[in-house]
Protein backbone atom coordinates (compact mmCIF):
# COMPACT_ATOMS: atom_id res chain seq x y z
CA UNK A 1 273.93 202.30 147.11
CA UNK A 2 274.64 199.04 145.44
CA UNK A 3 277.96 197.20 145.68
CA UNK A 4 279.83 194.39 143.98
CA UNK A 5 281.99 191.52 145.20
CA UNK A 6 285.92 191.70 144.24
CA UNK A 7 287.45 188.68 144.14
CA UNK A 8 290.29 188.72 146.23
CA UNK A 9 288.83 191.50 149.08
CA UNK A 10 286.27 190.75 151.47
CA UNK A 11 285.07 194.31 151.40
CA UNK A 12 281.82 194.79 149.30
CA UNK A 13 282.92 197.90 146.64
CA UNK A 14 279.72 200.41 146.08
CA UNK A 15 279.37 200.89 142.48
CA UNK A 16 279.68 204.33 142.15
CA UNK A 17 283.45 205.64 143.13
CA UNK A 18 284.83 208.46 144.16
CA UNK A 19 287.11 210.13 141.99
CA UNK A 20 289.58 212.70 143.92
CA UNK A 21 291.67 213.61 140.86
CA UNK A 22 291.02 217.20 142.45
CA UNK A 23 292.14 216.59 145.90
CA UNK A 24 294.98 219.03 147.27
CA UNK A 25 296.50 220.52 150.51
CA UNK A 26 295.14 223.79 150.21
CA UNK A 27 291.26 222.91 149.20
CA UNK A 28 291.36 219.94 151.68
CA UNK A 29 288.12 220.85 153.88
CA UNK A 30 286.59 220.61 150.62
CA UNK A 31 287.48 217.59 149.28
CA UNK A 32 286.50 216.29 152.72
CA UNK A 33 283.28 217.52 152.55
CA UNK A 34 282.70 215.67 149.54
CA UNK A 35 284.21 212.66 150.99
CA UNK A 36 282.06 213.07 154.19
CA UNK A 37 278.80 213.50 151.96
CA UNK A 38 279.47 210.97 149.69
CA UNK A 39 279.87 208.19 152.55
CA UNK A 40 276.66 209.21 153.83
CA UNK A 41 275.09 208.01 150.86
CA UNK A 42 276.58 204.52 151.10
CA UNK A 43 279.73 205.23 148.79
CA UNK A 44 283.09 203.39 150.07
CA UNK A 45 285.36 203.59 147.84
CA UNK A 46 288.37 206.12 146.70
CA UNK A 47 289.80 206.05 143.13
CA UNK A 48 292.95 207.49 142.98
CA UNK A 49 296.73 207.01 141.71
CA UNK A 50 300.49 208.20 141.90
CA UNK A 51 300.41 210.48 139.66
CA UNK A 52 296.57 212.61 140.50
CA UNK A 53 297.71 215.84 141.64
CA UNK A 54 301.33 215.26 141.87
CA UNK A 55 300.62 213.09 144.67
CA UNK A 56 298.50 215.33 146.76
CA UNK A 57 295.51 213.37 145.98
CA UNK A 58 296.80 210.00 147.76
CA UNK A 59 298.11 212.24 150.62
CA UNK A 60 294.28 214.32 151.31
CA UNK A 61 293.03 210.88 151.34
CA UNK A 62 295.95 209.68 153.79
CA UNK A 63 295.00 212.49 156.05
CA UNK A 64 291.44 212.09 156.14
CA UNK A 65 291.48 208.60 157.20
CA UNK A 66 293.53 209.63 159.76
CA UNK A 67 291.51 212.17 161.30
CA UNK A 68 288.28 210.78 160.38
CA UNK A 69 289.44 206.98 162.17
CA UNK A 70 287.37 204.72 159.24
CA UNK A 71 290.03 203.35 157.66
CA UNK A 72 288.53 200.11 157.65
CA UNK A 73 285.29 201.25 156.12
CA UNK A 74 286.99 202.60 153.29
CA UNK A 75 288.17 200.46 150.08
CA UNK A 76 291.21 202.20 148.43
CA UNK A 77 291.90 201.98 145.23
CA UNK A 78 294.48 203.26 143.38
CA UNK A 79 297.40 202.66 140.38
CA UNK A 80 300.63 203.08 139.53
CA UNK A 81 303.01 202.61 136.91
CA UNK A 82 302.41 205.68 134.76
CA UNK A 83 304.70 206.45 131.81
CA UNK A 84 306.70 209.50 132.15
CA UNK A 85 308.72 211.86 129.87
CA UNK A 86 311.03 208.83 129.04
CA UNK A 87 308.08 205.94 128.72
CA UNK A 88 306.44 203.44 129.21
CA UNK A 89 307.06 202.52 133.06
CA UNK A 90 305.87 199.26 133.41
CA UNK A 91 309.12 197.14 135.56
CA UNK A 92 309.44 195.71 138.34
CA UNK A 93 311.29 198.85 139.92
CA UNK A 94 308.43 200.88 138.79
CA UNK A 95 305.74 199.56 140.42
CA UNK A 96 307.85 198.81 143.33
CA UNK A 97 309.06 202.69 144.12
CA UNK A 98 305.14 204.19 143.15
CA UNK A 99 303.43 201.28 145.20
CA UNK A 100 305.73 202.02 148.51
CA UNK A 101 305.51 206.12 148.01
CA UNK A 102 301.80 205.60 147.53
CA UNK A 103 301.35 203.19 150.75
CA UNK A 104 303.46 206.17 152.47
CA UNK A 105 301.51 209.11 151.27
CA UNK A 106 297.85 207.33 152.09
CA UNK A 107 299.11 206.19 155.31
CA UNK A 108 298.09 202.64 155.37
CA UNK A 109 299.72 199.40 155.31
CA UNK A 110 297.84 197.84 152.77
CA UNK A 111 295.76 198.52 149.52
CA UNK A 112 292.75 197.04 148.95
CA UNK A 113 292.81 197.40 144.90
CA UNK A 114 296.00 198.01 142.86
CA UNK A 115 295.92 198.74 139.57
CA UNK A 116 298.78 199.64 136.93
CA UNK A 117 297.74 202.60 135.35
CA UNK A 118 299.11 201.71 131.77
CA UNK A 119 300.07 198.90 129.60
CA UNK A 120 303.75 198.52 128.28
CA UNK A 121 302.51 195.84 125.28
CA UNK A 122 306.74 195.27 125.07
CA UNK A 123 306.28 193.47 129.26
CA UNK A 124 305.22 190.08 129.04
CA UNK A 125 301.97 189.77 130.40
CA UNK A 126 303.06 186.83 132.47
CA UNK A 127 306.03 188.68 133.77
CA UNK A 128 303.76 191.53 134.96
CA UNK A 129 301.76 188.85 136.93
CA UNK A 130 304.54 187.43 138.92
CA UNK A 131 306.04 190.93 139.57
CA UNK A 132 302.93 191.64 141.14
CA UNK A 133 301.69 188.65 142.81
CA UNK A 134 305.06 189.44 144.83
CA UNK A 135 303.12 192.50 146.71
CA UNK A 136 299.98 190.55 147.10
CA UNK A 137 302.36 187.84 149.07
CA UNK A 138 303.81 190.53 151.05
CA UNK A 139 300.43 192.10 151.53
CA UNK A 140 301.12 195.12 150.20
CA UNK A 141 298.11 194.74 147.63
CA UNK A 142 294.78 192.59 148.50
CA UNK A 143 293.78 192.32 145.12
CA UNK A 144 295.16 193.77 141.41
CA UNK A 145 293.66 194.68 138.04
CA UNK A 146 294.46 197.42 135.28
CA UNK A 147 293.22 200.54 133.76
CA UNK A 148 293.74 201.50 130.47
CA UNK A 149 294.66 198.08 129.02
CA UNK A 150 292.96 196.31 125.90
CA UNK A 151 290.85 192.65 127.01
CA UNK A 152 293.70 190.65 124.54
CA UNK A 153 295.99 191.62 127.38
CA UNK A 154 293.83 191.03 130.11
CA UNK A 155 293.26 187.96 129.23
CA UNK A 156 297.19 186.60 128.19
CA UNK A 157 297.86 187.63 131.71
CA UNK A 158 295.02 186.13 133.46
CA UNK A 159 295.48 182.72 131.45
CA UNK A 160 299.30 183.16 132.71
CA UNK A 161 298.21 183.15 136.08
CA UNK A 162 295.50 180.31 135.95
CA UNK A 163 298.48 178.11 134.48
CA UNK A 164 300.89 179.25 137.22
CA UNK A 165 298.58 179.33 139.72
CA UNK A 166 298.61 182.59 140.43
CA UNK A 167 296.58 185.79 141.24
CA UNK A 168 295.19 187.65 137.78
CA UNK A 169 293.85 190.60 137.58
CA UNK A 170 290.31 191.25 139.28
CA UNK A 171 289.03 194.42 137.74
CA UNK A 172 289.26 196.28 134.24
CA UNK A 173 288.94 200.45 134.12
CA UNK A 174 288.93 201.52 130.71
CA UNK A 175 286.60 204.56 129.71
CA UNK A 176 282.73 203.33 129.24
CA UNK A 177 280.03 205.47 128.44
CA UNK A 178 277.11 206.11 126.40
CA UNK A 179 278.84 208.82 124.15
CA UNK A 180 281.63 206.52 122.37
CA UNK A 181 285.18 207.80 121.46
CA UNK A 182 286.42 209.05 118.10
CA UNK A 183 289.85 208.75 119.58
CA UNK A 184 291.94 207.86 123.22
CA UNK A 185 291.17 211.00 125.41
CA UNK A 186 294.78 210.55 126.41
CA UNK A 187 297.32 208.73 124.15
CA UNK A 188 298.09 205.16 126.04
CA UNK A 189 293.86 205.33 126.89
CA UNK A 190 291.53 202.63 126.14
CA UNK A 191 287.55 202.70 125.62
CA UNK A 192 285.40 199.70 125.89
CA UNK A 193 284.29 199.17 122.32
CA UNK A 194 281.59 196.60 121.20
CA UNK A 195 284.31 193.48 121.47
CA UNK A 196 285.58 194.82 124.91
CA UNK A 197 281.79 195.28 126.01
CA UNK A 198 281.06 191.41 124.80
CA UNK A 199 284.58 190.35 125.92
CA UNK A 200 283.69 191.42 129.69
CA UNK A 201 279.94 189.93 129.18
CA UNK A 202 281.70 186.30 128.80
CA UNK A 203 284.08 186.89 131.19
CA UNK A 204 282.21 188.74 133.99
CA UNK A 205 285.10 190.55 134.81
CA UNK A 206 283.97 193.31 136.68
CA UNK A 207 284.39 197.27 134.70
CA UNK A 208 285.25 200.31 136.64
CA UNK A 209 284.23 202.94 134.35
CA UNK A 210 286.24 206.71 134.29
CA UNK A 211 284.79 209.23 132.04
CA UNK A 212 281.72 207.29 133.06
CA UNK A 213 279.52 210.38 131.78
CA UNK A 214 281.39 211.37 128.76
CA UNK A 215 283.04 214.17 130.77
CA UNK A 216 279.98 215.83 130.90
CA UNK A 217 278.90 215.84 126.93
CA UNK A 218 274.83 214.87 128.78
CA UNK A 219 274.53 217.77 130.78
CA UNK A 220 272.83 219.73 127.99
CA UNK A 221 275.75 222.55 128.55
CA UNK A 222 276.99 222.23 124.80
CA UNK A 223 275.17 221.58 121.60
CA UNK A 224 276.93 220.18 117.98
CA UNK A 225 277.59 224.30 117.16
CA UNK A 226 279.09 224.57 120.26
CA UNK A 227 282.57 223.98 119.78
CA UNK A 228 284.32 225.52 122.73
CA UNK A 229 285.40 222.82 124.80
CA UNK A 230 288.04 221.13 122.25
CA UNK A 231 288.95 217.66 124.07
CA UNK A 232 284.90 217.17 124.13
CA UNK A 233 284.57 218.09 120.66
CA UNK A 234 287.94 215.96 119.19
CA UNK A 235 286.67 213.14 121.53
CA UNK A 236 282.92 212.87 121.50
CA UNK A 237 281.13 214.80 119.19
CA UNK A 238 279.79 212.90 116.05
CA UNK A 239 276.51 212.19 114.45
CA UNK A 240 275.88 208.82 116.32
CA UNK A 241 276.88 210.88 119.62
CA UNK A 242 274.41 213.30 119.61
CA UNK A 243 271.41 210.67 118.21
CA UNK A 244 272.58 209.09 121.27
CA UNK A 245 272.46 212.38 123.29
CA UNK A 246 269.04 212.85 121.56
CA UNK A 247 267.56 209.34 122.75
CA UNK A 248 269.13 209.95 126.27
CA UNK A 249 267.02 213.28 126.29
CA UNK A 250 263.98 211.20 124.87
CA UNK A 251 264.33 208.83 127.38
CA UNK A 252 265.33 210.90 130.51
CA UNK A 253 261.64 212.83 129.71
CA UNK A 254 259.60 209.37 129.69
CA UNK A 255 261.50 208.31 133.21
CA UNK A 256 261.45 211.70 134.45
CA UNK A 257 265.12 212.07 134.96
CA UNK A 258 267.86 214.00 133.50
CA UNK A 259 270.14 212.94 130.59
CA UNK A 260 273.44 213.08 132.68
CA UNK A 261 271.32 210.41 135.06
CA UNK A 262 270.38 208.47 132.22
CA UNK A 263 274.06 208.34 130.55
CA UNK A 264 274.80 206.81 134.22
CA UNK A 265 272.18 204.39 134.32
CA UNK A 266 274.00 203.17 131.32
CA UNK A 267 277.05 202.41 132.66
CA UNK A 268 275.56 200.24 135.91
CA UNK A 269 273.23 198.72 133.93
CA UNK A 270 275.46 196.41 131.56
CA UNK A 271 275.25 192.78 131.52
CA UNK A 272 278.16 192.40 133.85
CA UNK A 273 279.57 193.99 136.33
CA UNK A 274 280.91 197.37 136.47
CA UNK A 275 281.28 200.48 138.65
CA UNK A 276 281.23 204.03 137.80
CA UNK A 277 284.06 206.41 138.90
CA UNK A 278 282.09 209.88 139.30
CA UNK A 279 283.74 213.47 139.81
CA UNK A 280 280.75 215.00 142.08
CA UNK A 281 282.14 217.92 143.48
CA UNK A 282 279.36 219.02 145.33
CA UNK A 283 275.92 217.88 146.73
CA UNK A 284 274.15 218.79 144.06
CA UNK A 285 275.94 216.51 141.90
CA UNK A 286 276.30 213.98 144.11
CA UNK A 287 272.63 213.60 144.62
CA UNK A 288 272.37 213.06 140.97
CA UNK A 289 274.71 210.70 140.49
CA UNK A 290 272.65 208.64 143.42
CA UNK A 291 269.61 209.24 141.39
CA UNK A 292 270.92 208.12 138.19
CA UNK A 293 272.67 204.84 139.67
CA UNK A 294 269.11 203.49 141.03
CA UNK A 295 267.66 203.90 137.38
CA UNK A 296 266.86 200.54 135.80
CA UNK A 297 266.99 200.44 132.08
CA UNK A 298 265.79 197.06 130.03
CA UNK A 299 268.11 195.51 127.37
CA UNK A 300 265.96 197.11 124.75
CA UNK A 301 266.64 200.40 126.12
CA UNK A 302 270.17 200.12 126.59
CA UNK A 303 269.92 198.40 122.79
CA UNK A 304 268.34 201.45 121.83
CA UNK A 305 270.61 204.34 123.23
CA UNK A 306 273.76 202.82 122.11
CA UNK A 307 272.41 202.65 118.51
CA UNK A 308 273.44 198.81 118.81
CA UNK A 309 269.42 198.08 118.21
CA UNK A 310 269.72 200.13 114.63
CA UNK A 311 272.46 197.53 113.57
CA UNK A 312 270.39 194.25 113.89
């Protein structure tokens, strides 16, 4: 397992995460079994938020660490500030009530990575920093970033916070993958396009990845006639996608992997850093995944399965 450096936490992060947007009461031996399995393999870090599962998510994960007694090999990471049925729900009362139901429900005193979970573009950036920098004083938060937000934003707030000396954001997670979005998966989503991709190459600002394998469009399971799965085919199916799938193929038979491994292997193998959150649900999968993050792929071949090669 490979990990990256966080600024702001002295824990090293492994690269690939563990997703536990399936995690509830009444499957818990299961979702512990993957937890179990996937620490065995090096992994150390949880992705979660407020709203996965209602909360039951945050509160499996509370209860393992309890029983299991590694709290401090564990990084946690997980988000608030979801919109509801009203909104947006990015305030300072927000982020206060999910940050201190989520510290409740995972049982810990402090979380290692924080991230809001949307964008409100109405917020000043700079007022979202201070709001925030406020639970990183009380040490409620180690260090904070954002999911779903574009790199503009990103980037007002972090140049607020150099100015004001204070804490910016630390890590990015929009969706990345080798199969690119015809449109958000979920409206308020973001996907790394070709000016997010070179944004974070300048910046170095590490990338954690969800979706990281195109919700499973490289598994070989569905096919351009195979329309069945509507979010897949609204989101990801286009010409360039399945060239793409067809070069991932091409390629996963020269290396003697699979596809799914290769569309991984895309993900870690940017010019910057980034981590992969991954939805293995059993060891089958997870054993892939580990396959497909120690795949090294050269600039050429990333140039080549992304199409970005065919534009020069």
């Amino acid at each position: 397992m490979e990990y990256l450096k966080l600024q702001g936490l002295d824990k090293p992060v492994s690269r690939m995460m563990k997703g536990t947007d399936y995690f509830y009461h009444d499957s818990y031996e299961k979702a512990a079994a993957n937890m179990d399995a996937y620490f065995a393999i090096g992994g150390n870090c949880f992705d979660s938020a407020h709203i996965y599962c209602g909360g039951q998510s945050e509160e499996v994960i509370g209860r393992y660490l309890k029983e299991r007694g590694t709290r401090d090999q564990w990084v946690i990471l997980t988000k608030g500030a979801h919109h509801d049925h009203n909104g947006p729900r990015v305030s300072r009362e927000a982020i206060r009530s999910d940050l201190n139901t989520s510290l409740e429900r995972l049982q810990v005193d402090t979380i290692d990575m924080y991230g809001l979970h949307r964008d409100d573009p109405n917020v000043p950036a700079g007022e979202v920093i201070e709001i925030l920098n406020e639970h990183i004083k009380s040490g409620a938060v180690q260090t904070i970033g954002v999911s779903n937000w574009t790199w503009q934003r990103i980037q007002e707030a972090n140049d607020y916070a150099a100015a004001k000396g204070l804490v910016g954001f630390s890590f990015s997670s929009p969706n990345l993958s080798l199969a690119k979005a015809n449109e958000p998966f979920w409206s308020g989503c973001v996907s790394a396009d070709e000016e997010t991709i070179a944004w974070h190459e300048k910046k170095q600002l590490p990338l954690f990845s969800w979706s990281s394998q195109a919700r499973g469009f490289f598994t070989g399971r569905f096919t351009p006639e195979d329309r069945s799965n509507a979010d897949l085919v609204r989101v990801f199916y286009s010409d360039d996608n399945w060239e793409r799938y067809a070069r991932a193929k091409q390629l996963a038979e020269e290396k003697n992997v699979t596809q799914i491994q290769i569309a991984l292997a895309y993900v870690l193998n940017q010019a910057f850093p980034t981590c992969a959150l991954i939805g293995a649900q059993s060891l089958e999968e997870l054993r892939s995944c580990d396959e497909g993050s120690r795949i090294k792929l050269t600039r050429d071949e990333m140039n080549w399965l992304d199409l970005s090669s065919d534009k020069k």
